[in-house]
C-alpha atoms as a PDB file:
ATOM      1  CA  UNK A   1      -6.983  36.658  17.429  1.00  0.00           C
ATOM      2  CA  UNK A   2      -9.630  37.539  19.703  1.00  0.00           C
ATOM      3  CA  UNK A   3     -10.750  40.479  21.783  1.00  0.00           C
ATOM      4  CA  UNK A   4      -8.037  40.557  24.925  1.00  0.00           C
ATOM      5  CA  UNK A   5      -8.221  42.125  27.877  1.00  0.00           C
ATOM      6  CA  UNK A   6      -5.024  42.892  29.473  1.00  0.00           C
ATOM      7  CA  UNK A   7      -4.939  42.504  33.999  1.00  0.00           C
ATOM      8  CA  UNK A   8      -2.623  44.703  35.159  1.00  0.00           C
ATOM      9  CA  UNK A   9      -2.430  43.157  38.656  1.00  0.00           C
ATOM     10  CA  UNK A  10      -4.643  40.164  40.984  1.00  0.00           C
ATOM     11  CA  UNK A  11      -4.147  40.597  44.632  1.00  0.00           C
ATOM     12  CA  UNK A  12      -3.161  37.353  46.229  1.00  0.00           C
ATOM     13  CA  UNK A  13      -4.662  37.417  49.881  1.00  0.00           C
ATOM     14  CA  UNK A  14      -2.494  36.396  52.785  1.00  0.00           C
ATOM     15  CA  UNK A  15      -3.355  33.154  53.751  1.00  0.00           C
ATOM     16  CA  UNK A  16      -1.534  31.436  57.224  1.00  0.00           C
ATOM     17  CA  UNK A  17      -1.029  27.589  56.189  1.00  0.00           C
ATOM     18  CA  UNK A  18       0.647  24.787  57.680  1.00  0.00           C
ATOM     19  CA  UNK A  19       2.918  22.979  55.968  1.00  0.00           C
ATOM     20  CA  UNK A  20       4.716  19.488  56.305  1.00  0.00           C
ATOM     21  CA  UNK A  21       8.474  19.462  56.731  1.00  0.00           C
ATOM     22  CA  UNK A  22      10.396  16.190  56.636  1.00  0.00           C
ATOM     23  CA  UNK A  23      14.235  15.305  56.604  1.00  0.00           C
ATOM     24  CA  UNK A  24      15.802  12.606  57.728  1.00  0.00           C
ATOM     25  CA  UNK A  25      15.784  13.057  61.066  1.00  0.00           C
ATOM     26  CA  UNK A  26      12.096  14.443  62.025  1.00  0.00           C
ATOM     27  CA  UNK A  27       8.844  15.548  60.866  1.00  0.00           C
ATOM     28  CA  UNK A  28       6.464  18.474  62.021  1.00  0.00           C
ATOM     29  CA  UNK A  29       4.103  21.202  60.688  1.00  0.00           C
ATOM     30  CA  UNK A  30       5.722  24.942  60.454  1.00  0.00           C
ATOM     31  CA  UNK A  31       3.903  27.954  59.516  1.00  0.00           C
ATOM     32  CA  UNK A  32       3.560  29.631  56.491  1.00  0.00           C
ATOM     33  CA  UNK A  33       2.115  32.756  55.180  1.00  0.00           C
ATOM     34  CA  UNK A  34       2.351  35.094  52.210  1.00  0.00           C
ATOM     35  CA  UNK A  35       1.196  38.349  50.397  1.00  0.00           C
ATOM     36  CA  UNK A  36       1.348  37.606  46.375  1.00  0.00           C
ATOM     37  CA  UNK A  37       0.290  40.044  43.566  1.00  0.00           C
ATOM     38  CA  UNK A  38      -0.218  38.301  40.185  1.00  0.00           C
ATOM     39  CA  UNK A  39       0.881  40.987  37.234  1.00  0.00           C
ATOM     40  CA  UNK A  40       0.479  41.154  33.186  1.00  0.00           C
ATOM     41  CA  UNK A  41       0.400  43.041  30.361  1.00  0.00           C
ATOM     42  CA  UNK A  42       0.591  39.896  28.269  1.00  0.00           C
ATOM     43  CA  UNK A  43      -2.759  38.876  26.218  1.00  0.00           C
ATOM     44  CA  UNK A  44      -4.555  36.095  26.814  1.00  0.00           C
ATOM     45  CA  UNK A  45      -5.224  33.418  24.512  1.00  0.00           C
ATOM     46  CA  UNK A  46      -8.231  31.765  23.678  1.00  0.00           C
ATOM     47  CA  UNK A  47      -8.530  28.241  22.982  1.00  0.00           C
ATOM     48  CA  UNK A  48     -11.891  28.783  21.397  1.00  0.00           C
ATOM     49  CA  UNK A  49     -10.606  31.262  19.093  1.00  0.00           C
ATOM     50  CA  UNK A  50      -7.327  31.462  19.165  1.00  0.00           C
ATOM     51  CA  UNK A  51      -5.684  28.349  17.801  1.00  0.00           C
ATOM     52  CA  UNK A  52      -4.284  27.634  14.404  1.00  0.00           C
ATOM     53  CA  UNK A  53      -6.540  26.277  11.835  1.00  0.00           C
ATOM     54  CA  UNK A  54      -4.031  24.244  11.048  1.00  0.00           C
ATOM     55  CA  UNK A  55      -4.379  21.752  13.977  1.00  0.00           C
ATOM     56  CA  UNK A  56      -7.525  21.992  14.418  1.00  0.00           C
ATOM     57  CA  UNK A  57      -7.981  20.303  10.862  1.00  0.00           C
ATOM     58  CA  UNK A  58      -5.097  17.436  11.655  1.00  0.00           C
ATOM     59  CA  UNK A  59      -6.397  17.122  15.074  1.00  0.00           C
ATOM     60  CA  UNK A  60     -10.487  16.231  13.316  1.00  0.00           C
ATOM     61  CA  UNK A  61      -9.088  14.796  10.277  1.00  0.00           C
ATOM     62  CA  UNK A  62      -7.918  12.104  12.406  1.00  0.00           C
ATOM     63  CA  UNK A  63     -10.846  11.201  13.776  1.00  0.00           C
ATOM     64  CA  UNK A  64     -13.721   8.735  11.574  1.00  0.00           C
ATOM     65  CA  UNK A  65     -16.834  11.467  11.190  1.00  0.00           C
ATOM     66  CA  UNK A  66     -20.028  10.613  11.723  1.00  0.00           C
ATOM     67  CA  UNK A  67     -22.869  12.540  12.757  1.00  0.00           C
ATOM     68  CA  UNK A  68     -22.924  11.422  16.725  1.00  0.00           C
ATOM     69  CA  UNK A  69     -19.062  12.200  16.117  1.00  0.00           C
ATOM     70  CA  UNK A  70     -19.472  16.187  15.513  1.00  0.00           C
ATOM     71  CA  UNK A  71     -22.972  16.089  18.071  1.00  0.00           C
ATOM     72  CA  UNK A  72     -20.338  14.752  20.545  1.00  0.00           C
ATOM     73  CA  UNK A  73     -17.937  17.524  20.089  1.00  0.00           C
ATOM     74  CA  UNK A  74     -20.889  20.364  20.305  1.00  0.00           C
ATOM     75  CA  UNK A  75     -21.775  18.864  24.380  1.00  0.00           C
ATOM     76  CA  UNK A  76     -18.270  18.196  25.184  1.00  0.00           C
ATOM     77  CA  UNK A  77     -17.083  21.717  23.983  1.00  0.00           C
ATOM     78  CA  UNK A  78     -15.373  23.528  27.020  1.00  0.00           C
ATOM     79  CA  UNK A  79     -13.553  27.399  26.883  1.00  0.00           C
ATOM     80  CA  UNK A  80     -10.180  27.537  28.045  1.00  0.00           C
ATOM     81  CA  UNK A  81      -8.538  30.806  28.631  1.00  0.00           C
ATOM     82  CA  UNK A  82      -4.643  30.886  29.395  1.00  0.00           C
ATOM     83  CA  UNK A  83      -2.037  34.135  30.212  1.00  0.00           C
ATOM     84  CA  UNK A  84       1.176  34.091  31.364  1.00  0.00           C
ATOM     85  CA  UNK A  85       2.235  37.102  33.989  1.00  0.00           C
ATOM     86  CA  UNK A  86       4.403  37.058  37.104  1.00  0.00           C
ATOM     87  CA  UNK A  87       3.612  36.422  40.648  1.00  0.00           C
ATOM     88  CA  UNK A  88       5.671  38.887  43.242  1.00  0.00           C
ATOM     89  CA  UNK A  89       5.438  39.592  47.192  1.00  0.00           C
ATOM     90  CA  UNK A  90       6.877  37.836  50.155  1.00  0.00           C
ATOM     91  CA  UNK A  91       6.583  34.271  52.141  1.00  0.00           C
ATOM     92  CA  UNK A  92       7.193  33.870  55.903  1.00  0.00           C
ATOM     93  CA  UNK A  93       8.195  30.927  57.200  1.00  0.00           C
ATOM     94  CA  UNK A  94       8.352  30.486  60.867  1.00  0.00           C
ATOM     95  CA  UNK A  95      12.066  29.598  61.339  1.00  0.00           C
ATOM     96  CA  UNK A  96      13.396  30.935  58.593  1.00  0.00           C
ATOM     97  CA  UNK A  97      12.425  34.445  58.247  1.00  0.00           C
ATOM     98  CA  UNK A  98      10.585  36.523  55.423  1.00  0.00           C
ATOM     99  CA  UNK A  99      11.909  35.857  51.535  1.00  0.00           C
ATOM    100  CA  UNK A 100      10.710  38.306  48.496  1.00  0.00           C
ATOM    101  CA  UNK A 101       9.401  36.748  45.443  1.00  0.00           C
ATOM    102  CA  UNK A 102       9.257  37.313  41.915  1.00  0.00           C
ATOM    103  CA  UNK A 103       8.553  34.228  39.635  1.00  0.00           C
ATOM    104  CA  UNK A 104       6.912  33.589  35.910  1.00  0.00           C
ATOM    105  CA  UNK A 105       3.875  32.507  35.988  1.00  0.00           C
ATOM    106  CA  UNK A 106       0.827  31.106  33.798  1.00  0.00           C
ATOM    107  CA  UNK A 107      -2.949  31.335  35.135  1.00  0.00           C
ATOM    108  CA  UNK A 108      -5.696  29.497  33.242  1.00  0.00           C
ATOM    109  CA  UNK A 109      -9.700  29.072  33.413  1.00  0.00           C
ATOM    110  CA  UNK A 110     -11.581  25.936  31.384  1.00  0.00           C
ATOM    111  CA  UNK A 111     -15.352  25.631  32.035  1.00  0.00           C
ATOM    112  CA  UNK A 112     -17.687  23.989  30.221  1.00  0.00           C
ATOM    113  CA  UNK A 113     -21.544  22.260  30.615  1.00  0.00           C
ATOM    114  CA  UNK A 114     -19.499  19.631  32.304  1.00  0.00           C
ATOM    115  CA  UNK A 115     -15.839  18.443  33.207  1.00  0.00           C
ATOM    116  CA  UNK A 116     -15.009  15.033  32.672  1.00  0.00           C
ATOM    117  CA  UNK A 117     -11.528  13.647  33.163  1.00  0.00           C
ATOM    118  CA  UNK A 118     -12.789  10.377  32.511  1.00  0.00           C
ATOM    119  CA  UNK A 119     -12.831  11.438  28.705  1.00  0.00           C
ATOM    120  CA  UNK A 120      -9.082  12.485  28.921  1.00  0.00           C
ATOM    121  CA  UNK A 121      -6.335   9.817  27.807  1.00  0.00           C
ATOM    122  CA  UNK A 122      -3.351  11.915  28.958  1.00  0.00           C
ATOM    123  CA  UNK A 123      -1.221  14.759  27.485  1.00  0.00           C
ATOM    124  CA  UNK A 124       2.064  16.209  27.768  1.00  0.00           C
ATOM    125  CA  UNK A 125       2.115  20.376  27.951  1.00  0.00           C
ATOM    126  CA  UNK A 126       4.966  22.332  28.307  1.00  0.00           C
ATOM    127  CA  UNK A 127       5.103  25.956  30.214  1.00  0.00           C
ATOM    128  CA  UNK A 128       8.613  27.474  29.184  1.00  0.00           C
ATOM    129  CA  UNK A 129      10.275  31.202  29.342  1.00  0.00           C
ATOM    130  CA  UNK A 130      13.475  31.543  27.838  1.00  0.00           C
ATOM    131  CA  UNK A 131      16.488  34.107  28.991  1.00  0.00           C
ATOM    132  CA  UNK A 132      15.562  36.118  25.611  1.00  0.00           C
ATOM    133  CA  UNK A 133      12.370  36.849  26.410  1.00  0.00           C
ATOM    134  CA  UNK A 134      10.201  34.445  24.429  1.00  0.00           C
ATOM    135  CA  UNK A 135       7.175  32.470  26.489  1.00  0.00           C
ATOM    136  CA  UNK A 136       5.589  29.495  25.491  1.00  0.00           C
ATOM    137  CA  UNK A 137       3.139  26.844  26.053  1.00  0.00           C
ATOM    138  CA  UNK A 138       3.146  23.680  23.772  1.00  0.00           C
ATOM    139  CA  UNK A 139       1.861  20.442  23.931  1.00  0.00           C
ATOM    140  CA  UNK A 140      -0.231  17.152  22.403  1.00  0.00           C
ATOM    141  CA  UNK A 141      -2.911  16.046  24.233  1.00  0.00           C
ATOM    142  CA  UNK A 142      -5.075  13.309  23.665  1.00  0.00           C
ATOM    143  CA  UNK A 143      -8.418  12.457  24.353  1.00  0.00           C
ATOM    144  CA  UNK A 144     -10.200   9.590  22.335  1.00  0.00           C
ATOM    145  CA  UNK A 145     -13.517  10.374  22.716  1.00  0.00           C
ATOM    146  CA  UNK A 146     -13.097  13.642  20.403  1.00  0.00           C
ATOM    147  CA  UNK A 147      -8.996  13.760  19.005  1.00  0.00           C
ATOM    148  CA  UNK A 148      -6.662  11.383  19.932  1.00  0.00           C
ATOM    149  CA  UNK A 149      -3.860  13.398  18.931  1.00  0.00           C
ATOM    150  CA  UNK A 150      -3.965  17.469  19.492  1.00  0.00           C
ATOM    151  CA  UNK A 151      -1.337  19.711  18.669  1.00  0.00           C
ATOM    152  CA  UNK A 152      -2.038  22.822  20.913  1.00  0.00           C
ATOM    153  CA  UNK A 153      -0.389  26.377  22.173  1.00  0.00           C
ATOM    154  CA  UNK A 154       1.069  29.695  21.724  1.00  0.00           C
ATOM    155  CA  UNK A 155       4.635  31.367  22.085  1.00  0.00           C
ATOM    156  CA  UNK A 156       4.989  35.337  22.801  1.00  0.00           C
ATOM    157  CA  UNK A 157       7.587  37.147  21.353  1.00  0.00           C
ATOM    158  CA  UNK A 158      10.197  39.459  23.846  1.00  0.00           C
ATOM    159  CA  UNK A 159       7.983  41.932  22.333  1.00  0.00           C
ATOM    160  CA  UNK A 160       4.660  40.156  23.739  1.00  0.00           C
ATOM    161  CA  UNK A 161       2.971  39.744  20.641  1.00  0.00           C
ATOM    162  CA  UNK A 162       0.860  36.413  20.526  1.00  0.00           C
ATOM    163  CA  UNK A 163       1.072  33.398  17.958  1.00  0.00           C
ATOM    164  CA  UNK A 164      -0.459  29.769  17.945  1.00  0.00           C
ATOM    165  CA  UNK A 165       1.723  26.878  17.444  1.00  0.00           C
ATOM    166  CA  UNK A 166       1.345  25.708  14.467  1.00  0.00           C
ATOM    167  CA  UNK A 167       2.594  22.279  14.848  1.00  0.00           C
ATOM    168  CA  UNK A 168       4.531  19.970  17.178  1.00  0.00           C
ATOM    169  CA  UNK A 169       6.134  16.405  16.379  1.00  0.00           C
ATOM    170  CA  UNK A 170       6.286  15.005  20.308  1.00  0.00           C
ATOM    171  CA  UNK A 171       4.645  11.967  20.320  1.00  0.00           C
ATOM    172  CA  UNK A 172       3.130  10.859  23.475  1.00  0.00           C
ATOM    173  CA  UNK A 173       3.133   7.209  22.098  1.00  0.00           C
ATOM    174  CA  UNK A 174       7.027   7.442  22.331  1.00  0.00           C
ATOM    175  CA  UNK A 175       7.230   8.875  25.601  1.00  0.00           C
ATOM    176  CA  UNK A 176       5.828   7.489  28.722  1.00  0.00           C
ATOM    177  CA  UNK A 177       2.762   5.464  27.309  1.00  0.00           C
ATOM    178  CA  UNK A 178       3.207   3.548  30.015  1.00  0.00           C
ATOM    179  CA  UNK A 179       3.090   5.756  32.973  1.00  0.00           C
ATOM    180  CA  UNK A 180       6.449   6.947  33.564  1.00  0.00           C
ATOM    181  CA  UNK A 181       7.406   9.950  31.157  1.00  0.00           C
ATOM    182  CA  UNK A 182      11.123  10.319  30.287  1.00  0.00           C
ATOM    183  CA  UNK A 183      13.332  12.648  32.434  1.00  0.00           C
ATOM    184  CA  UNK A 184      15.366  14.242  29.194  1.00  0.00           C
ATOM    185  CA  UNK A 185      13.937  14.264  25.824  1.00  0.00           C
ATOM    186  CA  UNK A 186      13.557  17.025  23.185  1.00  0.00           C
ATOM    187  CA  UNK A 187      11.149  17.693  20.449  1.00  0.00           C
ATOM    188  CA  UNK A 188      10.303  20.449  18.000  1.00  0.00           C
ATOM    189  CA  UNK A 189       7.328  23.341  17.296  1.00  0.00           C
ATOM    190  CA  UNK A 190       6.603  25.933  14.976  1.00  0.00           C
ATOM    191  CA  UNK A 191       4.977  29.034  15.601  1.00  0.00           C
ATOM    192  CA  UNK A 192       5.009  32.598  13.449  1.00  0.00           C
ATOM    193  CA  UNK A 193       6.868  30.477  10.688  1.00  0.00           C
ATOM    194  CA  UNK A 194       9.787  29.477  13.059  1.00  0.00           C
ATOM    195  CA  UNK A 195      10.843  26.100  13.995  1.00  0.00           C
ATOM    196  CA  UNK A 196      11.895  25.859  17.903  1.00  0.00           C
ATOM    197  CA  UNK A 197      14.312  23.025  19.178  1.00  0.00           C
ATOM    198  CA  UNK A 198      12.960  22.700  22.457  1.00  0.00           C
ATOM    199  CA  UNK A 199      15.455  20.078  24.921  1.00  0.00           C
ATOM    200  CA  UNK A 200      13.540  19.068  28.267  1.00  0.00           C
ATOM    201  CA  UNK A 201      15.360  17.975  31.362  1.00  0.00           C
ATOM    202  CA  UNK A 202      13.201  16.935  34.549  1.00  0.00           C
ATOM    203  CA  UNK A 203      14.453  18.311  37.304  1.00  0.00           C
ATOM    204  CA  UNK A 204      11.783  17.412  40.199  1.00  0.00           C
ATOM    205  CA  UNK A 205       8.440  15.387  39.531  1.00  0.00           C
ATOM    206  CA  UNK A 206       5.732  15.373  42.434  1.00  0.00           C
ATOM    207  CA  UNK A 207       2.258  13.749  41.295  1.00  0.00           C
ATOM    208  CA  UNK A 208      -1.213  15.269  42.186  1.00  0.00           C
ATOM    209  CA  UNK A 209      -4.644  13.304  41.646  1.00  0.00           C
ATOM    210  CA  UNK A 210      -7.837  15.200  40.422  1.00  0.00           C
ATOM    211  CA  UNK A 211     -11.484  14.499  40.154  1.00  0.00           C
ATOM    212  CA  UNK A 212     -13.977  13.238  41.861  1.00  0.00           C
ATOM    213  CA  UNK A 213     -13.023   9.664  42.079  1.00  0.00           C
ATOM    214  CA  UNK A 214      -9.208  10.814  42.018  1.00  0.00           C
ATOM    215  CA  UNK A 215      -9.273   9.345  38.662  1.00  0.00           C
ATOM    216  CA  UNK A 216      -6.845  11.978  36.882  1.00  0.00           C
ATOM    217  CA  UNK A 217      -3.111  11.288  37.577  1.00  0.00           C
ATOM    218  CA  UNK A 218      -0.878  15.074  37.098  1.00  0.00           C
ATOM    219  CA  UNK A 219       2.920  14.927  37.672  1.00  0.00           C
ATOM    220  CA  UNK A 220       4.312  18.643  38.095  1.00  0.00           C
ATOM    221  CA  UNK A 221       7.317  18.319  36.422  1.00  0.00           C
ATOM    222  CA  UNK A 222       9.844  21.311  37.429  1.00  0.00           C
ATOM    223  CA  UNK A 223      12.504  21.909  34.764  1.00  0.00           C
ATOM    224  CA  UNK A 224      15.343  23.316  32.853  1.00  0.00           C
ATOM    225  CA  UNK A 225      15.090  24.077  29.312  1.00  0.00           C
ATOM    226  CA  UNK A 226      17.301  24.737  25.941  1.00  0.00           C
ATOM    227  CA  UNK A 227      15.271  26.180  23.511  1.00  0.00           C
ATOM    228  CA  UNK A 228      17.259  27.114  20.050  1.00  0.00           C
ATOM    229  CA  UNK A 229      20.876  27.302  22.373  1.00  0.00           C
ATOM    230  CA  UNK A 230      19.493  29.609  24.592  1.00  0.00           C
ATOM    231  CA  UNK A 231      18.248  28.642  28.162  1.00  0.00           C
ATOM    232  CA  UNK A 232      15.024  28.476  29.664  1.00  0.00           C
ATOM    233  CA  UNK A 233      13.053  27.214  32.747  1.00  0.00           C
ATOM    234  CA  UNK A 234       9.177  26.501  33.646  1.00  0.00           C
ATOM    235  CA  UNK A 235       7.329  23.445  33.839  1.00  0.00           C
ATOM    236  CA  UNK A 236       6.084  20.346  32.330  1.00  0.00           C
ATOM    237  CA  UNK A 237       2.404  18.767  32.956  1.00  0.00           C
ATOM    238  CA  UNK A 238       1.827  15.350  32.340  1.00  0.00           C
ATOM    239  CA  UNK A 239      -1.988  13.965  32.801  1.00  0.00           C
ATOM    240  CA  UNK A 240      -2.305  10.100  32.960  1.00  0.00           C
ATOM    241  CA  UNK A 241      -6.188   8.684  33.016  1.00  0.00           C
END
């Protein structure tokens, strides 16, 4: 693994925002502001470093080689950084009064000579903490130009010690190819020599659009998981080109 550096706390600043409130009945703008910290003593994991050999290899394997093939990957290399922490403070909101928070959380950075979501097919990542203590993030993602099919992640123990994923069998041709990703489905990963039965069920699904042109479809997928008969919760990001 690489060099980590450990933040102990980020100071959220309070920001006053409106947001939109609809039921069924009316619609108008309330106010909202909040005071965050953003905690860890997690390390971080490196994409460029950290990842198993092992799908790296499957991932490139894949792929015909060629030399415009591997003079591709060297000027569409990016560095992604990922930790997972916790975000704590409080939210007002104008009506209905001042609530403490304390939630898991996952904070990332990518840059690169440039960003492209054009390039990007779509993937399926999963963002998971389970009542034991383990974290996670697993996923395939898939993105022609370079790998059409890449295992990727990394699970902490309840002891915080860092390990890649090793491998994962969800197949993104099975689910959702078409735009609409299932609601319940399960798959399986191995990381530090253990196999994880990991059982997804969607419980809300806004979409976002990125990019310049908008041309990069996300669905935040809020969830509940089962991971080896014990439960967990996070999130599930879907990308659609």
């Amino acid at each position: 693994m690489s060099e980590h550096h450990i933040v102990k706390n980020l100071n959220v600043p309070t920001f006053l925002n409106l947001i939109r409130f609809q039921n069924d009945k009316e619609e108008r703008m309330i106010p909202v502001s909040w005071e965050l910290e953003w905690t860890s003593d997690l390390p971080h994991f490196d994409f460029d470093t950290d990842l198993s050999p092992a799908t790296v290899a499957r991932a490139i394997a894949r792929e015909p080689w060629s030399k415009s093939y591997f003079e591709n990957f060297k000027k569409r290399h990016q560095t992604h950084h990922e930790q997972m922490g916790y975000i704590k403070g409080t939210i007002k909101i104008e009506g209905y009064g001042e609530h403490d928070l304390k939630l898991n959380s996952m904070r990332d950075h990518s840059y690169a000579r440039e960003r492209d979501w054009t390039l990007m097919h779509r993937y399926g990542l999963h963002n998971v903490t389970v009542e034991d203590g383990t974290k996670f993030m697993v996923g395939i993602l898939s993105m022609p130009v370079l790998l059409s099919e890449f295992e990727i992640g990394y699970l902490y123990s309840p002891e915080g010690q860092v390990h890649s994923v090793e491998s994962c069998d969800l197949n993104l041709y099975e689910h959702g190819e078409h735009g609409v990703p299932p609601l319940d489905y399960a798959f399986t990963f191995k990381a530090a020599g253990k196999t994880y039965l990991v059982h997804c069920e969607v419980l809300e699904s806004p979409d976002v659009y990125i990019g310049i042109d908008w041309e990069c479809r996300i669905i935040e997928r809020m969830c509940r998981f089962h991971v080896n008969g014990k439960q967990g919760w996070g999130f599930a990001e879907w990308q659609y080109r």
